[in-house]
Protein backbone atom coordinates (compact mmCIF):
# COMPACT_ATOMS: atom_id res chain seq x y z
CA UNK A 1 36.96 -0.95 10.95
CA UNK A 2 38.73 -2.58 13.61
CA UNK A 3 41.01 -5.08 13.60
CA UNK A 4 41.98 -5.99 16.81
CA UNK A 5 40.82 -8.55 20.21
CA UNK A 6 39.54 -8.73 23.45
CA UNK A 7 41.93 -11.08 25.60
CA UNK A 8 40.13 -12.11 28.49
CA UNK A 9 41.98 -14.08 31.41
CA UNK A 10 39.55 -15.39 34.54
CA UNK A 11 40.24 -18.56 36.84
CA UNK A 12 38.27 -21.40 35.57
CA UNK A 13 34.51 -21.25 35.71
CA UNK A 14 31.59 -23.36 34.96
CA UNK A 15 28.39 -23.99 32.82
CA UNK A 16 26.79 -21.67 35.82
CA UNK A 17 28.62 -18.73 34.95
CA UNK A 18 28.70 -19.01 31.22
CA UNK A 19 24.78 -18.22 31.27
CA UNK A 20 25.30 -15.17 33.67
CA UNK A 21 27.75 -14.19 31.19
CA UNK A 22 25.32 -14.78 28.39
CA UNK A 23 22.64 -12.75 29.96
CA UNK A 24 25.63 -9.55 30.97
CA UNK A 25 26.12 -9.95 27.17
CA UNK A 26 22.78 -9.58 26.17
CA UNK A 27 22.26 -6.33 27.54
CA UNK A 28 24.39 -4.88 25.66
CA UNK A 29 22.50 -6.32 22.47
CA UNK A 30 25.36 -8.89 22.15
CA UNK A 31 23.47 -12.13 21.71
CA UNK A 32 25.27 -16.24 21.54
CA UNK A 33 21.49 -17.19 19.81
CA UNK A 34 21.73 -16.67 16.48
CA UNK A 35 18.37 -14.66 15.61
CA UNK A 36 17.30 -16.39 12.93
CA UNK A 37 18.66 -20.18 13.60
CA UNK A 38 17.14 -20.51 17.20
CA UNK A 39 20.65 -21.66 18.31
CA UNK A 40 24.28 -21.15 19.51
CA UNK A 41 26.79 -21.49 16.35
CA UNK A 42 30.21 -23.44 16.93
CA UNK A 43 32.62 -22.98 14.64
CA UNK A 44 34.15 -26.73 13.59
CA UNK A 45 37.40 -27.27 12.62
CA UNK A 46 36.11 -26.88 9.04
CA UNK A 47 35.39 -23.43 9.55
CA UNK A 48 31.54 -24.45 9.66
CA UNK A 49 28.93 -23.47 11.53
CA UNK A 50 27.66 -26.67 13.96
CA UNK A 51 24.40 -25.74 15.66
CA UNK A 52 24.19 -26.57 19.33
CA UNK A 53 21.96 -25.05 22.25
CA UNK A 54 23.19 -22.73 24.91
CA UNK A 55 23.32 -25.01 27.33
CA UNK A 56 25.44 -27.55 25.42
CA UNK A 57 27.87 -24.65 25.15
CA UNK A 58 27.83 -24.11 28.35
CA UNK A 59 28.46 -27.89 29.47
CA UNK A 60 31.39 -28.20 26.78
CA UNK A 61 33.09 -24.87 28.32
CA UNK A 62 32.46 -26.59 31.79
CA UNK A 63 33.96 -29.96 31.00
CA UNK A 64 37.47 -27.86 30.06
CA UNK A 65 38.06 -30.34 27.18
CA UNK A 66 39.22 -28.29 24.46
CA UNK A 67 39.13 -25.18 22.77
CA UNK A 68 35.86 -23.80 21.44
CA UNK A 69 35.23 -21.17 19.26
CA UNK A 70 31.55 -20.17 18.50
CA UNK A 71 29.70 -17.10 17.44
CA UNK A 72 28.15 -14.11 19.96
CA UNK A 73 25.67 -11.92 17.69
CA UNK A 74 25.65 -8.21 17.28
CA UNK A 75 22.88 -9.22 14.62
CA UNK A 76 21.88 -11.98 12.06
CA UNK A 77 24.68 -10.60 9.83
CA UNK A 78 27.65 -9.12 12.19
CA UNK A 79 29.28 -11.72 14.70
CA UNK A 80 32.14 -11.45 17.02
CA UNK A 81 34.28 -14.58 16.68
CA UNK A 82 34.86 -15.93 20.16
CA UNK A 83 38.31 -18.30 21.01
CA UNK A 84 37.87 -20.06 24.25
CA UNK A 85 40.87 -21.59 25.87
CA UNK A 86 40.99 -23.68 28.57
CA UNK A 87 44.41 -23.76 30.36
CA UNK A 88 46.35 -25.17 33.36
CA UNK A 89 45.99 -24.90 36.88
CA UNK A 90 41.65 -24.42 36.50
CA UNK A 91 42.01 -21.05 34.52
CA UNK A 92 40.95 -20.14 30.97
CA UNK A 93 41.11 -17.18 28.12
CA UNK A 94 38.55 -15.73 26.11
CA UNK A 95 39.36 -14.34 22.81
CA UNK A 96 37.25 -11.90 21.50
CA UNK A 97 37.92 -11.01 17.28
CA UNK A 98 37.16 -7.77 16.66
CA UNK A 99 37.95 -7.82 12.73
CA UNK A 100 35.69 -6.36 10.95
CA UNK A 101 33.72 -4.33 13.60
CA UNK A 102 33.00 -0.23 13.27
CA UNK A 103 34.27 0.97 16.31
CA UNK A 104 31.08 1.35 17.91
CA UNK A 105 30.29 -1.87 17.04
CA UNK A 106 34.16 -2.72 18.84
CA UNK A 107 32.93 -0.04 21.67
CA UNK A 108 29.82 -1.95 23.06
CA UNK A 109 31.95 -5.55 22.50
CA UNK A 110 34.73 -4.06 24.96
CA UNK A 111 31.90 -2.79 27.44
CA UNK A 112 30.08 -5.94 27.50
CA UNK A 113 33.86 -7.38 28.40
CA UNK A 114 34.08 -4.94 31.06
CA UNK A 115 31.09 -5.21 32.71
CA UNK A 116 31.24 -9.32 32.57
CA UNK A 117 34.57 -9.00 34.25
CA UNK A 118 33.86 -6.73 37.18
CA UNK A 119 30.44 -8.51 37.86
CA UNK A 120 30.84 -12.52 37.41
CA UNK A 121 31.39 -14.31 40.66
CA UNK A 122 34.34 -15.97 38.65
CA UNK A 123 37.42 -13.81 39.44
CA UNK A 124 39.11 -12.28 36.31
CA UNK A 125 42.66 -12.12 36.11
CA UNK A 126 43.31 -9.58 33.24
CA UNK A 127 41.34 -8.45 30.23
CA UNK A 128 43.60 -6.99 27.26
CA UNK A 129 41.83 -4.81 24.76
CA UNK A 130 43.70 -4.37 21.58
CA UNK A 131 41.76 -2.30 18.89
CA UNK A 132 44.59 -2.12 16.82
CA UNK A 133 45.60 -5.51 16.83
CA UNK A 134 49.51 -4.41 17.58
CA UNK A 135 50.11 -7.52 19.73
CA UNK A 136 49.65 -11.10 19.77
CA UNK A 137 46.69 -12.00 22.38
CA UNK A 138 49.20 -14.88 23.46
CA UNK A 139 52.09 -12.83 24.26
CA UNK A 140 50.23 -11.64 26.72
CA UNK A 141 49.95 -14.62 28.79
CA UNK A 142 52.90 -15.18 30.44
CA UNK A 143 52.11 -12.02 33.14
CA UNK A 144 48.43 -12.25 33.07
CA UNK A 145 48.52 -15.99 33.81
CA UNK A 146 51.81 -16.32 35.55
CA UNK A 147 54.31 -14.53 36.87
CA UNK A 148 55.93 -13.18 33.93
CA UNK A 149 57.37 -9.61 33.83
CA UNK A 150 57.15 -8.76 29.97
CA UNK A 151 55.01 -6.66 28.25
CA UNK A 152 54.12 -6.75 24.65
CA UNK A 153 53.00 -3.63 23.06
CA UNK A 154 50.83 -1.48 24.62
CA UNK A 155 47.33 -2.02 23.93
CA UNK A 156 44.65 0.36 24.16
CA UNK A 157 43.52 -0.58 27.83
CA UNK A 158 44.25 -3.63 30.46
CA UNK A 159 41.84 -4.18 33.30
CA UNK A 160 43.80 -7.04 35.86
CA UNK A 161 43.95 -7.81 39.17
CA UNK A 162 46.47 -5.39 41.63
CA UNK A 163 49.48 -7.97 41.39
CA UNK A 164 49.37 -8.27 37.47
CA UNK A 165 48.25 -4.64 37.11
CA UNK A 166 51.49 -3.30 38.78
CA UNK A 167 54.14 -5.90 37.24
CA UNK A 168 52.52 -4.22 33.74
CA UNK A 169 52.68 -0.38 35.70
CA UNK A 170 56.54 -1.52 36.56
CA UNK A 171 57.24 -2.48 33.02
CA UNK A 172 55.11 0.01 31.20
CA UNK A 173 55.67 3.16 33.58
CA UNK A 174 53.76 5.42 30.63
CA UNK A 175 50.20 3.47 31.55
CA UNK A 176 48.18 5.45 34.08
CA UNK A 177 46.26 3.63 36.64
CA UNK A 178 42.41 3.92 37.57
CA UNK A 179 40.64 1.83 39.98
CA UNK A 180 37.59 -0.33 38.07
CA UNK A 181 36.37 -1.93 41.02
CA UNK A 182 35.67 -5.85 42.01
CA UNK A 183 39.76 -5.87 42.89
CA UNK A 184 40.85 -4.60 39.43
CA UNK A 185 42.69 -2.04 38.45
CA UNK A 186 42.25 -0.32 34.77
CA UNK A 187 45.65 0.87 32.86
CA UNK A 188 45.54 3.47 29.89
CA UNK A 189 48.27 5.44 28.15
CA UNK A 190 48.43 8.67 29.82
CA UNK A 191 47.53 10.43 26.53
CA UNK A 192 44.36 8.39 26.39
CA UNK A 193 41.41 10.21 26.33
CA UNK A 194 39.67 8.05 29.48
């Protein structure tokens, strides 16, 4: 089981681009309708589910208001908790739980990630993928949303944008460095079995 995240930085986007994220999710069976309650699941501050439709999701996410965190559905039983952040200067995070997925399971999460991040119109800063869960999703802001030099531990990959990509390459000289495409570079450990 894995107990890690998914830290996704992009510049801000709108209800528009949640649904073409939606729909990059779904083909990877990853689903924000709940199969059997016809609906998108917010989690309240109760820790409660609060039914809402997709497009309500959307317009909340678009308004930048607050921080949501809602449900995406591997199936009726096994969800992927879902942190969304909006933050200064029109960009925003995405945190994506992975506690409590098999690593397949964690596998096809981090690919729809991928694949959302190379092909949105919305450009993505950095995406931190942590299986392990040996760093803090937020210590990871500072030089994937500014122009911070530190690195926390190394995850198990990074996918950012050439200027954030080397600052982590300068600081982490261990990572290698593949190109992923759409202006982002992808940074392993060198014993990583890419």
């Amino acid at each position: 089981m894995a107990d890690g995240f998914i830290q996704w930085y992009r510049e801000g986007a709108s209800a528009a681009v949640f649904a073409e994220q939606v729909q990059i999710f779904s083909e990877f069976g990853i689903e924000l309708i709940h199969p059997n309650r016809n609906s998108a699941l917010m989690i309240d501050v109760e820790g409660d589910d609060s039914p809402m439709s997709q497009e309500e999701l959307g317009d909340l996410i678009g308004r930048r208001v607050a921080t949501l965190t809602f449900s995406w559905w591997l199936t009726a039983d096994i969800d992927v908790v879902d942190t969304y952040d909006a933050v200064p200067v029109d960009r925003e995070t995405q945190t994506l739980w992975l506690d409590g997925l098999h690593p397949d399971q964690a596998q096809r999460v981090e690919s729809a990630v991928m694949a959302a991040a190379t092909r949105l119109p919305v450009p993505t800063r950095a995406v931190i993928v942590d299986r392990r869960g040996i760093s803090d999703p937020d210590a990871w802001d500072s030089i994937a949303l500014y122009d911070g030099t530190g690195v926390p531990l190394l995850p198990d990959t990074v996918l950012a944008l050439e200027p954030i990509a080397e600052r982590i390459r300068r600081a982490a000289p261990e990572l290698r460095k593949e190109d992923a495409g759409a202006g982002l570079s992808r940074l392993v450990p060198r014993h990583h079995p890419a």
